[in-house]
N, C-alpha and C. Protein backbone atom coordinates (compact mmCIF):
# COMPACT_ATOMS: atom_id res chain seq x y z
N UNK A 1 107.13 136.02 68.83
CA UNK A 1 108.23 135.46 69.59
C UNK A 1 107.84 134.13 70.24
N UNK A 2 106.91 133.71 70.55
CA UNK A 2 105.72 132.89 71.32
C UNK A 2 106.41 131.95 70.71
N UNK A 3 105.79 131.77 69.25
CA UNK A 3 105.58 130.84 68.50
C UNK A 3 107.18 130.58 67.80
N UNK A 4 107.39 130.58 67.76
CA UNK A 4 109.18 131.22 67.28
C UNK A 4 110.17 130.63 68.54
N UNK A 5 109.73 130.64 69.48
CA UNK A 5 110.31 130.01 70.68
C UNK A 5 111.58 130.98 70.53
N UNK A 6 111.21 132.10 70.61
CA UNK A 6 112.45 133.39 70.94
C UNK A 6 111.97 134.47 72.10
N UNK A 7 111.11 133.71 72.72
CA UNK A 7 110.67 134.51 73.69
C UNK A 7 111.11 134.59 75.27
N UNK A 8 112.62 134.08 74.89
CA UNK A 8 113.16 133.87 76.28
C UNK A 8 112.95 132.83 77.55
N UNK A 9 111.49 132.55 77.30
CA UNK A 9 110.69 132.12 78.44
C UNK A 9 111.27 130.29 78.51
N UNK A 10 111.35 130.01 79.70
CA UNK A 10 111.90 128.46 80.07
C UNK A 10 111.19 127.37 79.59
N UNK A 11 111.42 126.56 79.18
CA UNK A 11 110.43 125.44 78.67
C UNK A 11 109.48 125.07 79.98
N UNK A 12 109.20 125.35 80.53
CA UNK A 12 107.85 125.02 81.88
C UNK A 12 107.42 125.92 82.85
N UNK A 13 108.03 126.43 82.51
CA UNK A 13 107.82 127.89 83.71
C UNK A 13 107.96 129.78 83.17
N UNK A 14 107.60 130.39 84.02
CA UNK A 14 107.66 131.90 83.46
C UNK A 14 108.83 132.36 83.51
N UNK A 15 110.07 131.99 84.03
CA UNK A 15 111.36 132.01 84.71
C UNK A 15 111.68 132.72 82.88
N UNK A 16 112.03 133.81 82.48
CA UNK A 16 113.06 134.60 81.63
C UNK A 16 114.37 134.01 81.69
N UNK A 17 114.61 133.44 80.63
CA UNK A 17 116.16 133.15 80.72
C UNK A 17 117.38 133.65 79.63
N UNK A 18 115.96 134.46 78.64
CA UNK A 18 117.10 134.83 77.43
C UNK A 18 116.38 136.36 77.26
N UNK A 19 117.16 136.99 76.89
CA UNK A 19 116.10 138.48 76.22
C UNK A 19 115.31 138.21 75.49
N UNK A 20 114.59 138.54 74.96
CA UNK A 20 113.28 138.12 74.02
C UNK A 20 114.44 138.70 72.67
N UNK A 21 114.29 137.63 71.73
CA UNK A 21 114.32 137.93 70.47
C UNK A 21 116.03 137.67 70.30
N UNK A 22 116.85 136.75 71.64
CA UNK A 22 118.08 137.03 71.67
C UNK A 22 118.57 135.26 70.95
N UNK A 23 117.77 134.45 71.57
CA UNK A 23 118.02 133.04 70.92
C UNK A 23 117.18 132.48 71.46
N UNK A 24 116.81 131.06 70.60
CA UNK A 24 115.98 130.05 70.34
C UNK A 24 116.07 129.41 71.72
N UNK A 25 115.00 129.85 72.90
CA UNK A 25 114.74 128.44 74.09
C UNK A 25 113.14 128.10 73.78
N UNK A 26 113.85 126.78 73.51
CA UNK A 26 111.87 125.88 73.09
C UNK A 26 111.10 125.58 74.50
N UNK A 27 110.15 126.23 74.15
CA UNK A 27 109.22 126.70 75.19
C UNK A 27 108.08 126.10 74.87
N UNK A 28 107.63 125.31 76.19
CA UNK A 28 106.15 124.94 76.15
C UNK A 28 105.31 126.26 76.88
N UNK A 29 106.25 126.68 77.82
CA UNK A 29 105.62 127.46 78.63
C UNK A 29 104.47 128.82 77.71
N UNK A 30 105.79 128.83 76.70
CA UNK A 30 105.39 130.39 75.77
C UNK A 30 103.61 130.18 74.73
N UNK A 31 104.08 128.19 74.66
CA UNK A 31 102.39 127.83 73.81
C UNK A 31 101.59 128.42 75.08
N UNK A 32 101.57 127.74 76.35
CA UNK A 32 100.38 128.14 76.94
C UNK A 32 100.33 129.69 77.46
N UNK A 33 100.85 130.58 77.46
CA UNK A 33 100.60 132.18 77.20
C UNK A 33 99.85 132.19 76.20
N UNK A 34 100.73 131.86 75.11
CA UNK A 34 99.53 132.07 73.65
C UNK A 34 98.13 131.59 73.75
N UNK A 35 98.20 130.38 74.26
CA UNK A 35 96.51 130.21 73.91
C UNK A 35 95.79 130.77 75.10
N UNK A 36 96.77 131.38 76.44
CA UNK A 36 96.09 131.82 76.99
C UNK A 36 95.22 133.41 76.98
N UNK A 37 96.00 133.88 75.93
CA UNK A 37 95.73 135.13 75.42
C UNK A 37 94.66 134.87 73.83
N UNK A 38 94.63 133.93 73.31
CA UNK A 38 93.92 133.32 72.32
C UNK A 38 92.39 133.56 73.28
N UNK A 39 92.42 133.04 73.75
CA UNK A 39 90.89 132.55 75.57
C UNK A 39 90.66 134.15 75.32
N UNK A 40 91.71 134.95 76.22
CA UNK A 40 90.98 136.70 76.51
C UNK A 40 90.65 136.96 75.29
N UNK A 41 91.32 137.10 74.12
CA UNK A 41 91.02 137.30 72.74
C UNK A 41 89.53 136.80 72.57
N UNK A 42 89.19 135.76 72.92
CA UNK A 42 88.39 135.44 71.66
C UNK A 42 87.03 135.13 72.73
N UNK A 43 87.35 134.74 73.93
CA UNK A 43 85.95 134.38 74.44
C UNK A 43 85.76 133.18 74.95
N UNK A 44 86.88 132.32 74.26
CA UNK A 44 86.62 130.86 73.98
C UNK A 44 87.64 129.86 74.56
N UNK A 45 87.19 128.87 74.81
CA UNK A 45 88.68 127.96 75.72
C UNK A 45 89.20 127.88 74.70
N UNK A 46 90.72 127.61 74.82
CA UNK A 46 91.64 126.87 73.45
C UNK A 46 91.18 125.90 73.21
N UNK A 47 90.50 124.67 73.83
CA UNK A 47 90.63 123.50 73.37
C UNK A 47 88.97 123.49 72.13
N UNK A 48 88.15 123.88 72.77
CA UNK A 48 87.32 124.12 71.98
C UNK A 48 87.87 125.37 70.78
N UNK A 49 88.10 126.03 70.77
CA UNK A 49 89.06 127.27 69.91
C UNK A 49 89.59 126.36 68.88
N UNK A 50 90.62 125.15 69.14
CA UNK A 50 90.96 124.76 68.47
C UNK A 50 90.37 123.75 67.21
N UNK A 51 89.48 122.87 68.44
CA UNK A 51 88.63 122.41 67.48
C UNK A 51 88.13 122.91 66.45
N UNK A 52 87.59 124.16 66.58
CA UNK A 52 86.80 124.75 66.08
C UNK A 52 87.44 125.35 64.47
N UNK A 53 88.77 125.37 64.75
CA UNK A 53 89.60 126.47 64.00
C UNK A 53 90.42 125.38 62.87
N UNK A 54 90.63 124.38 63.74
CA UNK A 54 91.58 123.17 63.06
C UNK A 54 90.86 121.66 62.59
N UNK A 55 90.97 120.96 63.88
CA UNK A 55 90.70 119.79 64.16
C UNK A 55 89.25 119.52 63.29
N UNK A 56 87.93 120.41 63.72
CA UNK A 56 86.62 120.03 62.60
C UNK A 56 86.77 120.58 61.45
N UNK A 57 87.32 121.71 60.42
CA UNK A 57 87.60 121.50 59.47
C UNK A 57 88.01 120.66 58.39
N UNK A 58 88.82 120.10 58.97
CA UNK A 58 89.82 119.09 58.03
C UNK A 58 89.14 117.60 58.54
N UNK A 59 88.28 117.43 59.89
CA UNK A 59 87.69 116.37 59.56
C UNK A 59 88.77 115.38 60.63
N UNK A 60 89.26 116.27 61.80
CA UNK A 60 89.98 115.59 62.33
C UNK A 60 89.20 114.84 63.88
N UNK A 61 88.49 114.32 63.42
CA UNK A 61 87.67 113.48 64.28
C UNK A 61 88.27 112.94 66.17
N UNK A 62 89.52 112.58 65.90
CA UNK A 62 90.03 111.77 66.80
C UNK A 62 90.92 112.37 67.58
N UNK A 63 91.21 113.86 67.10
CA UNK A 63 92.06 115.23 67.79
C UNK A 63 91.43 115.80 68.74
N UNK A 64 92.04 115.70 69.84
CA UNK A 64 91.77 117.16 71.19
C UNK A 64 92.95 117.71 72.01
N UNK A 65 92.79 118.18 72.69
CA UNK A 65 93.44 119.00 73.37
C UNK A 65 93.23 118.82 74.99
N UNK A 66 94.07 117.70 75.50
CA UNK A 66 94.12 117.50 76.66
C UNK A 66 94.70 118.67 77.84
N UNK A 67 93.87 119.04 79.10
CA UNK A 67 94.47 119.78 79.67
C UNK A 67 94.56 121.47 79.38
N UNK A 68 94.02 121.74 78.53
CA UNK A 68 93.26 123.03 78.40
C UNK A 68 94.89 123.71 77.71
N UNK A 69 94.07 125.44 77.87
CA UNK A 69 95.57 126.11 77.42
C UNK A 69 96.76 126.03 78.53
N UNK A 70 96.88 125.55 79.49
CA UNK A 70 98.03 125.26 80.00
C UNK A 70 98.41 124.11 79.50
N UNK A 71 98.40 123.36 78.89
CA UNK A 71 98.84 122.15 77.95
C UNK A 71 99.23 122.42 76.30
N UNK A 72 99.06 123.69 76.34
CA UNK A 72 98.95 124.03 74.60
C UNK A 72 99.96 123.45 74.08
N UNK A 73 101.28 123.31 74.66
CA UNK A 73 102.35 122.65 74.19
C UNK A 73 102.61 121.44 73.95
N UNK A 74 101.77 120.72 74.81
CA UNK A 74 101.67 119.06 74.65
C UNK A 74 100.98 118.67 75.28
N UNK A 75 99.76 118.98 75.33
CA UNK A 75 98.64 117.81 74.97
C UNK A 75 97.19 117.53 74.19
N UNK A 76 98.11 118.05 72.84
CA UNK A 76 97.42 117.41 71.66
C UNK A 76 97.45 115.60 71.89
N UNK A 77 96.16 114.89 71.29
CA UNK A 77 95.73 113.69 71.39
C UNK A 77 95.62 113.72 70.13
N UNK A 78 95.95 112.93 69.13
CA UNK A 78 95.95 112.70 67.74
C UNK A 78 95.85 111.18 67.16
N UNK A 79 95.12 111.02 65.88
CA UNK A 79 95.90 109.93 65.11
C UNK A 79 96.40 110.30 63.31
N UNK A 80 97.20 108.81 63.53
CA UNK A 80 97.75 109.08 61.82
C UNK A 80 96.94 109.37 60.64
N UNK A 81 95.58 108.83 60.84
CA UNK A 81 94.69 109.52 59.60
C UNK A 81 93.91 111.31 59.83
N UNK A 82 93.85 111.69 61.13
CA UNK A 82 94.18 113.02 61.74
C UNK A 82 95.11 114.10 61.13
N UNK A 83 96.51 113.14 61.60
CA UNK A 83 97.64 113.67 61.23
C UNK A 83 97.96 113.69 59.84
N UNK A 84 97.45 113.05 58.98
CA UNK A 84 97.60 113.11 57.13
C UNK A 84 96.46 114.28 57.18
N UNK A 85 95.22 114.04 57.76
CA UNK A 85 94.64 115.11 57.29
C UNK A 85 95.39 116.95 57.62
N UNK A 86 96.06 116.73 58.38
CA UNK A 86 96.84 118.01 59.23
C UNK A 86 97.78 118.02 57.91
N UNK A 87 98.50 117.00 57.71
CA UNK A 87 99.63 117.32 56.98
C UNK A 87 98.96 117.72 55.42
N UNK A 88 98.33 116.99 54.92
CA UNK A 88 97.54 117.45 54.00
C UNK A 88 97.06 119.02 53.57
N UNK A 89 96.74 119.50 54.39
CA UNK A 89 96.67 120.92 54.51
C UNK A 89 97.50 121.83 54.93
N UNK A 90 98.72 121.11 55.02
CA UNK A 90 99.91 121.69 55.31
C UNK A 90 100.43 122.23 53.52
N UNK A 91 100.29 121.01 53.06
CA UNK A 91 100.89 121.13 51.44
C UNK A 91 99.87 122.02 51.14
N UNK A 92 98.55 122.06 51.01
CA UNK A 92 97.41 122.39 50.21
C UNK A 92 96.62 123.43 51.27
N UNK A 93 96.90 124.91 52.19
CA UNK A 93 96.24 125.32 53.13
C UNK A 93 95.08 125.52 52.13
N UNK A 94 93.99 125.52 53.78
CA UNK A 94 92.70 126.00 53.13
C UNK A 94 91.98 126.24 54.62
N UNK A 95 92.73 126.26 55.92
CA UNK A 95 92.42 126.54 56.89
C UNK A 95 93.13 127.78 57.30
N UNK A 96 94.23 128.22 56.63
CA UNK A 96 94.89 129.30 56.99
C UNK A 96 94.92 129.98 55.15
N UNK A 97 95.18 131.57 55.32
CA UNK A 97 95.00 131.75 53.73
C UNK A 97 96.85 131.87 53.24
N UNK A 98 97.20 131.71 52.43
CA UNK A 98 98.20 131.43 51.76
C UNK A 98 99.77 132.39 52.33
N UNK A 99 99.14 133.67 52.27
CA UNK A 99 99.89 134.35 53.14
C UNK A 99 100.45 134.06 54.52
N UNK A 100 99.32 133.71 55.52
CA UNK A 100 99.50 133.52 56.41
C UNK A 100 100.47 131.84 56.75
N UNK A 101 100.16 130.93 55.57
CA UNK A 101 100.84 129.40 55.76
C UNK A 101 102.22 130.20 55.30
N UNK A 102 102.76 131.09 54.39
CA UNK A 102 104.27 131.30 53.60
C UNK A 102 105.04 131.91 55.27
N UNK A 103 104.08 133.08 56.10
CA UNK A 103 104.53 133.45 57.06
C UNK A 103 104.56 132.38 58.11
N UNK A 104 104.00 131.34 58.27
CA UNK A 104 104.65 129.91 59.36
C UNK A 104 105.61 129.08 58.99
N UNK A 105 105.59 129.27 57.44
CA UNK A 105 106.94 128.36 57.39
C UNK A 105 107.59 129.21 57.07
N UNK A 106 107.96 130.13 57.60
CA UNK A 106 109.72 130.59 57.30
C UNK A 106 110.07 131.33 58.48
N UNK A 107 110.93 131.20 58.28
CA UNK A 107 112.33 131.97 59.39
C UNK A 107 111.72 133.04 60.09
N UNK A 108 111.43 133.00 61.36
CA UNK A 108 110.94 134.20 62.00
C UNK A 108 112.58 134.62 62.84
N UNK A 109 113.22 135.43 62.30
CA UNK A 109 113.89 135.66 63.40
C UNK A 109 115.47 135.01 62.90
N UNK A 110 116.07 135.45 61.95
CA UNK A 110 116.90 134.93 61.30
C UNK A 110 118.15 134.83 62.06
N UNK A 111 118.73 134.02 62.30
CA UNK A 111 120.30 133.67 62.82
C UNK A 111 120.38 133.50 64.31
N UNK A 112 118.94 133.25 65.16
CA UNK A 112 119.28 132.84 66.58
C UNK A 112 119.96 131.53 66.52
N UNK A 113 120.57 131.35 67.72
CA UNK A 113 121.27 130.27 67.65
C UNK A 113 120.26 129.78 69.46
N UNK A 114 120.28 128.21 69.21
CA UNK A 114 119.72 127.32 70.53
C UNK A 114 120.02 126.06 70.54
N UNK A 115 119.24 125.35 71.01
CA UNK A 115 119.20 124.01 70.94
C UNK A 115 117.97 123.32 70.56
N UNK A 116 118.24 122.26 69.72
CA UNK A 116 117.11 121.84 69.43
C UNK A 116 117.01 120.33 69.96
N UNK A 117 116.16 120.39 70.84
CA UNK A 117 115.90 119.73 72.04
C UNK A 117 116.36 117.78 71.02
N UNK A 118 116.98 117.24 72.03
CA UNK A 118 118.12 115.90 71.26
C UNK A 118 118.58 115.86 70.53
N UNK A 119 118.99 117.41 69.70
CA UNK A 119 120.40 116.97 68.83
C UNK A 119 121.18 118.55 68.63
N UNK A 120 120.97 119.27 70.51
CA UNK A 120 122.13 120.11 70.49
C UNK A 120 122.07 121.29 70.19
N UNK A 121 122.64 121.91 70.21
CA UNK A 121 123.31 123.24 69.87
C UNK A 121 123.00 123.60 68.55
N UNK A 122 122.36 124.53 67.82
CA UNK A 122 122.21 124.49 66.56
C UNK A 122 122.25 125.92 66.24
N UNK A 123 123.32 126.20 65.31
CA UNK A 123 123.51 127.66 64.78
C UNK A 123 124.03 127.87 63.43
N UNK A 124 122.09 128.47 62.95
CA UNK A 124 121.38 129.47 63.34
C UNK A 124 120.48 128.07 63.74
N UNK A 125 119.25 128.21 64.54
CA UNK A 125 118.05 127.33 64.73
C UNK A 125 116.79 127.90 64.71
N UNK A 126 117.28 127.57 63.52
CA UNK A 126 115.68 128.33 62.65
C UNK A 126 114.13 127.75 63.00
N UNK A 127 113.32 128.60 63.09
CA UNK A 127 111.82 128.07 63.20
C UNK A 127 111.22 129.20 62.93
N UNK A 128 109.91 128.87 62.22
CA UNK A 128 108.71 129.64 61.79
C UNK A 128 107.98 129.90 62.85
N UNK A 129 106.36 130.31 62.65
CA UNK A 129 105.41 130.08 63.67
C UNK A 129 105.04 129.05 64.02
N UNK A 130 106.03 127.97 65.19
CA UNK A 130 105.41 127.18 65.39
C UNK A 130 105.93 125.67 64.85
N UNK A 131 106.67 125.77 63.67
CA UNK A 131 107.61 124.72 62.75
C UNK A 131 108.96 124.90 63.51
N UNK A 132 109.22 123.85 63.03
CA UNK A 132 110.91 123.61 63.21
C UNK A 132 110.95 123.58 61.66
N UNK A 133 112.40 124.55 61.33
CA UNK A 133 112.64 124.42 60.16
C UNK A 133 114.05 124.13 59.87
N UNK A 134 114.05 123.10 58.62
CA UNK A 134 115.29 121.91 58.50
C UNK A 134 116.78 123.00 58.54
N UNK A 135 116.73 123.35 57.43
CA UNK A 135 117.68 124.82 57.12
C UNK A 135 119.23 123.55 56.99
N UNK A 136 119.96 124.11 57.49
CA UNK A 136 121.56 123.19 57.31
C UNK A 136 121.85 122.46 58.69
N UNK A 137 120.71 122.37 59.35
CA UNK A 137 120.92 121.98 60.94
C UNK A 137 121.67 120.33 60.81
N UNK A 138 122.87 119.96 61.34
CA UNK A 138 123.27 118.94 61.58
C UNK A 138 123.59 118.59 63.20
N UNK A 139 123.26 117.88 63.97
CA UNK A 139 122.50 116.73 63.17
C UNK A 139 120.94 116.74 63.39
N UNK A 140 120.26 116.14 62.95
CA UNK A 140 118.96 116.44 62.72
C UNK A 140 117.84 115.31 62.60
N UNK A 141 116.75 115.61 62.60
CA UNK A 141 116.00 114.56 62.91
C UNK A 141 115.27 114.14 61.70
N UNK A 142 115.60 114.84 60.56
CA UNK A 142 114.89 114.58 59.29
C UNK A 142 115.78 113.80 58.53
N UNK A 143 115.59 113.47 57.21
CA UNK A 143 116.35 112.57 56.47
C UNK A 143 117.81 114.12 55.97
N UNK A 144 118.86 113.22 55.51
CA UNK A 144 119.83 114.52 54.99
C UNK A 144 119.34 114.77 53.74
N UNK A 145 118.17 113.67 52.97
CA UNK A 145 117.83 114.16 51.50
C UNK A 145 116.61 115.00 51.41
N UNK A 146 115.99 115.22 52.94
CA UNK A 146 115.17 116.08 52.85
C UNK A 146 115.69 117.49 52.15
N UNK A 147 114.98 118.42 51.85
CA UNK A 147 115.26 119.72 51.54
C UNK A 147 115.65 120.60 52.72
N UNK A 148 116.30 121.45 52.57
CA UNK A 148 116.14 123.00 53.47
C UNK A 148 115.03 123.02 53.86
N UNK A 149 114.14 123.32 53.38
CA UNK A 149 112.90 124.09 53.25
C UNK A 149 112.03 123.01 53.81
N UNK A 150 112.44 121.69 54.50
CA UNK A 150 111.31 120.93 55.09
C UNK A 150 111.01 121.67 56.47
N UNK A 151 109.63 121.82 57.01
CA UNK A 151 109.27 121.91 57.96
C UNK A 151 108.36 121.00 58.91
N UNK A 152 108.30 120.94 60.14
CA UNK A 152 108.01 120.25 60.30
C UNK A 152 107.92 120.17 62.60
N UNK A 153 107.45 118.90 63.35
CA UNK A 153 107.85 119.32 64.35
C UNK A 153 107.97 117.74 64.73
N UNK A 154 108.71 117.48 66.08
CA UNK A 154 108.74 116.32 66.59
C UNK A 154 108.24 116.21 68.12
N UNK A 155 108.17 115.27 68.62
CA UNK A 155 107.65 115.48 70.33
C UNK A 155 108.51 114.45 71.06
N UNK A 156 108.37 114.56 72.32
CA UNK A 156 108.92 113.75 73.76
C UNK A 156 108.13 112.07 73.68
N UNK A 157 106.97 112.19 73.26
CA UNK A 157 105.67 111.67 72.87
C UNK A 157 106.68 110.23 71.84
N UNK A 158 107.44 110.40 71.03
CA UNK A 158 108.41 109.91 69.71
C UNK A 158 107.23 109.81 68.58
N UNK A 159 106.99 110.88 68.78
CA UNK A 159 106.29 110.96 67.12
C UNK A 159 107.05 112.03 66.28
N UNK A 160 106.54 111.93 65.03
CA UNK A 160 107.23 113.29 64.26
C UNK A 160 106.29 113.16 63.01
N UNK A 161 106.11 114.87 62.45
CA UNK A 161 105.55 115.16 61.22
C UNK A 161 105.97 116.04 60.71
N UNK A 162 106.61 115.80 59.35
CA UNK A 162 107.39 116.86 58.43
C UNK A 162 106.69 117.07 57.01
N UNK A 163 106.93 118.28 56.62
CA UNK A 163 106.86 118.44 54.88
C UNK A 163 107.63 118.79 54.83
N UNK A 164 108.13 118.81 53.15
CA UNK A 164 109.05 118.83 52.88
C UNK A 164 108.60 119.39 51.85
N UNK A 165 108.34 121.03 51.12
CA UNK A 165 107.17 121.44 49.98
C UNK A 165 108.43 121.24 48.91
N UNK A 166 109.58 121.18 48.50
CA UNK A 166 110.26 120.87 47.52
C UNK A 166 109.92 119.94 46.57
N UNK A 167 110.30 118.89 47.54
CA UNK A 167 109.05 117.30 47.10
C UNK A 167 107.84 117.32 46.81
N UNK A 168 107.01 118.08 48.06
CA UNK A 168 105.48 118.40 47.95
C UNK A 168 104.91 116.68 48.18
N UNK A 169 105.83 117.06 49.47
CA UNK A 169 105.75 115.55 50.01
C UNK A 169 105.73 115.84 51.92
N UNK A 170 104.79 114.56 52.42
CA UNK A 170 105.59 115.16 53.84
C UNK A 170 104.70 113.62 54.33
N UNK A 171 105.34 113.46 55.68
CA UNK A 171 105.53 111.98 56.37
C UNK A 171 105.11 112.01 57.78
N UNK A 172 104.47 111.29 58.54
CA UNK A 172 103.62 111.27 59.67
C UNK A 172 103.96 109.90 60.55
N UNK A 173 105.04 110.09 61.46
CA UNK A 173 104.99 108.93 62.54
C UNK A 173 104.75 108.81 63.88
N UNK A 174 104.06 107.90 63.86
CA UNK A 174 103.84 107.77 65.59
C UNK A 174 104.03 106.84 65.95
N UNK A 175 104.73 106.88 67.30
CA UNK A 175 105.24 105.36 67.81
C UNK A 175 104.87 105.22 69.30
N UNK A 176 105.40 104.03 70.08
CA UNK A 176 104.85 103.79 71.14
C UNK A 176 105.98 103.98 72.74
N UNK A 177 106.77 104.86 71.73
CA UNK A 177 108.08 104.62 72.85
C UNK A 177 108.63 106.28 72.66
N UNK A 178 108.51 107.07 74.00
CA UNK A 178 108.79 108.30 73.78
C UNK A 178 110.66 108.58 73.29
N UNK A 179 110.37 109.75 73.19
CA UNK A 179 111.65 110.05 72.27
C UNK A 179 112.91 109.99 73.37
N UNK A 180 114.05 109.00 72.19
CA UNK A 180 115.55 109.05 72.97
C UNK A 180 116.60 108.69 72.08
N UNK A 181 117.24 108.58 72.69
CA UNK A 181 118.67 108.29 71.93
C UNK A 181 118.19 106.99 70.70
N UNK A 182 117.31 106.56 70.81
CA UNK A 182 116.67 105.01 69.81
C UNK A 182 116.30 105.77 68.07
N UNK A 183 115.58 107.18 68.83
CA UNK A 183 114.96 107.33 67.29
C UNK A 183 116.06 108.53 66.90
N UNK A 184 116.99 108.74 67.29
CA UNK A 184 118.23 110.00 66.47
C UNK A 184 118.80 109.22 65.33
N UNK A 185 118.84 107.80 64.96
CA UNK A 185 119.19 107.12 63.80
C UNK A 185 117.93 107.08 62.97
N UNK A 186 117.26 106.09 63.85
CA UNK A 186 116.04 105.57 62.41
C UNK A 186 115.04 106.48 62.12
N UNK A 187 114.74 107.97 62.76
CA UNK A 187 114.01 108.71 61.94
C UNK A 187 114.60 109.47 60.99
N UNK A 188 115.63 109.67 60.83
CA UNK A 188 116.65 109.92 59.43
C UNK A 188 116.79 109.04 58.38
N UNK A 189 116.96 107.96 58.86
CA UNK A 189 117.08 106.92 57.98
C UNK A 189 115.23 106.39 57.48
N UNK A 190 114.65 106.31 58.17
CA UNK A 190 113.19 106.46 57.74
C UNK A 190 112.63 107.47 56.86
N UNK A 191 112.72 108.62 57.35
CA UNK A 191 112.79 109.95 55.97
C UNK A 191 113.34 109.95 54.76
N UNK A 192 114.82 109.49 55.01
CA UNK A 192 115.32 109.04 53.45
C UNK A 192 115.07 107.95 52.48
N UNK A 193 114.83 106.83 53.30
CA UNK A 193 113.78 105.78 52.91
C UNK A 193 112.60 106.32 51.82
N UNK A 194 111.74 107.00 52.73
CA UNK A 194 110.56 107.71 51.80
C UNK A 194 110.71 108.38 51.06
N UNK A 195 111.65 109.63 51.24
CA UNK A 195 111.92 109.94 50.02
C UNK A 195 112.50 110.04 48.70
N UNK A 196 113.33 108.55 48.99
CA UNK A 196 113.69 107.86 47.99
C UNK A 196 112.44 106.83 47.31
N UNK A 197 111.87 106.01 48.14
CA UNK A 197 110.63 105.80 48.01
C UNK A 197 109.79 106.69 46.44
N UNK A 198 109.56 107.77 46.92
CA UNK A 198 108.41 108.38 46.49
C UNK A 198 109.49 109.78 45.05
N UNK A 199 110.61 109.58 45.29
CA UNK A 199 111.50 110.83 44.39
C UNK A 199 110.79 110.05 42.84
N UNK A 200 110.38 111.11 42.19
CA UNK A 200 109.93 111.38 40.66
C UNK A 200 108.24 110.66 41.03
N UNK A 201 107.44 110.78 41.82
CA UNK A 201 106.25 110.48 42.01
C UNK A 201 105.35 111.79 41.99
């Protein structure tokens, strides 16, 4: 439910605002439970946890985790050759085993309806463990020629990283101006760009 952002819980606080499992409220609060139970689990801070699990695998040099597991939700520190390596292994896992990547990208929790934080009301508002997933959501932050089946997440931060496994394609931006009413056009229109770009490649 954590990861699924169906866990009722308020985006910043412990404050319950939905039944668990009743509809989609995107929760930072619910990441830092998780990794705070990741810590009792395992022994280990999240941020090192993560490293350990993600970030040095794939060779992600320039990735941490600002602010410990009470930050689990946002404050990852990243860059774009980071983030290809992330996305990279998004198409191709080899940090998670195959099973476990088919169970993050898909539908945990079929037909909640929420909001998906700057573009509304969205029903059903689908997400995996952790993905936002494209599904028929209008309007949306991906291109409209993306697939269904793109997953992917965006931040406050105005970055965004999607795949799109139809294509067996996926796109990595980061910018310098947090997210607003500026990027609800041109990251749609940027997505379709590319994947017109790159269609029969």
């Amino acid at each position: 439910h954590l990861l699924a952002h169906a866990s009722g819980l308020s985006a910043h606080s412990p404050a319950v605002i939905a039944a668990v499992g009743t509809r989609r409220v995107y929760s930072n609060y619910g990441f830092a439970v998780l990794a705070q139970a990741i810590e009792a689990r395992s022994g280990i801070e999240f941020g090192p946890y993560l490293a350990e699990a993600v970030f040095d695998p794939l060779g992600m040099a320039a990735s941490r985790l600002d602010g410990g597991a009470g930050a689990a939700g946002y404050g990852a520190v990243s860059s774009v050759a980071d983030l290809v390596a992330f996305t990279v292994d998004l198409l191709n896992p080899r940090t998670v085993s195959a099973p476990m990547h088919s169970e993050a990208v898909s539908v945990q929790f079929p037909g909640l309806s929420g909001v998906l934080p700057g573009f509304g009301v969205q029903r059903p508002n689908d997400w995996g463990l952790g993905f936002e997933i494209r599904a028929a959501k209008s309007p949306h932050w991906t291109g409209a020629a993306n697939s269904p089946a793109t997953y992917g997440h965006f931040g406050q931060s105005g970055t965004f990283l999607w795949v799109d496994p139809a294509r067996e394609l996926g796109l990595v931006v980061l910018t310098d101006r947090d997210f607003g009413d500026w990027a609800k056009p041109l990251w749609p229109a940027v997505s379709d760009e590319v994947l017109r770009e790159f269609a029969g490649h």
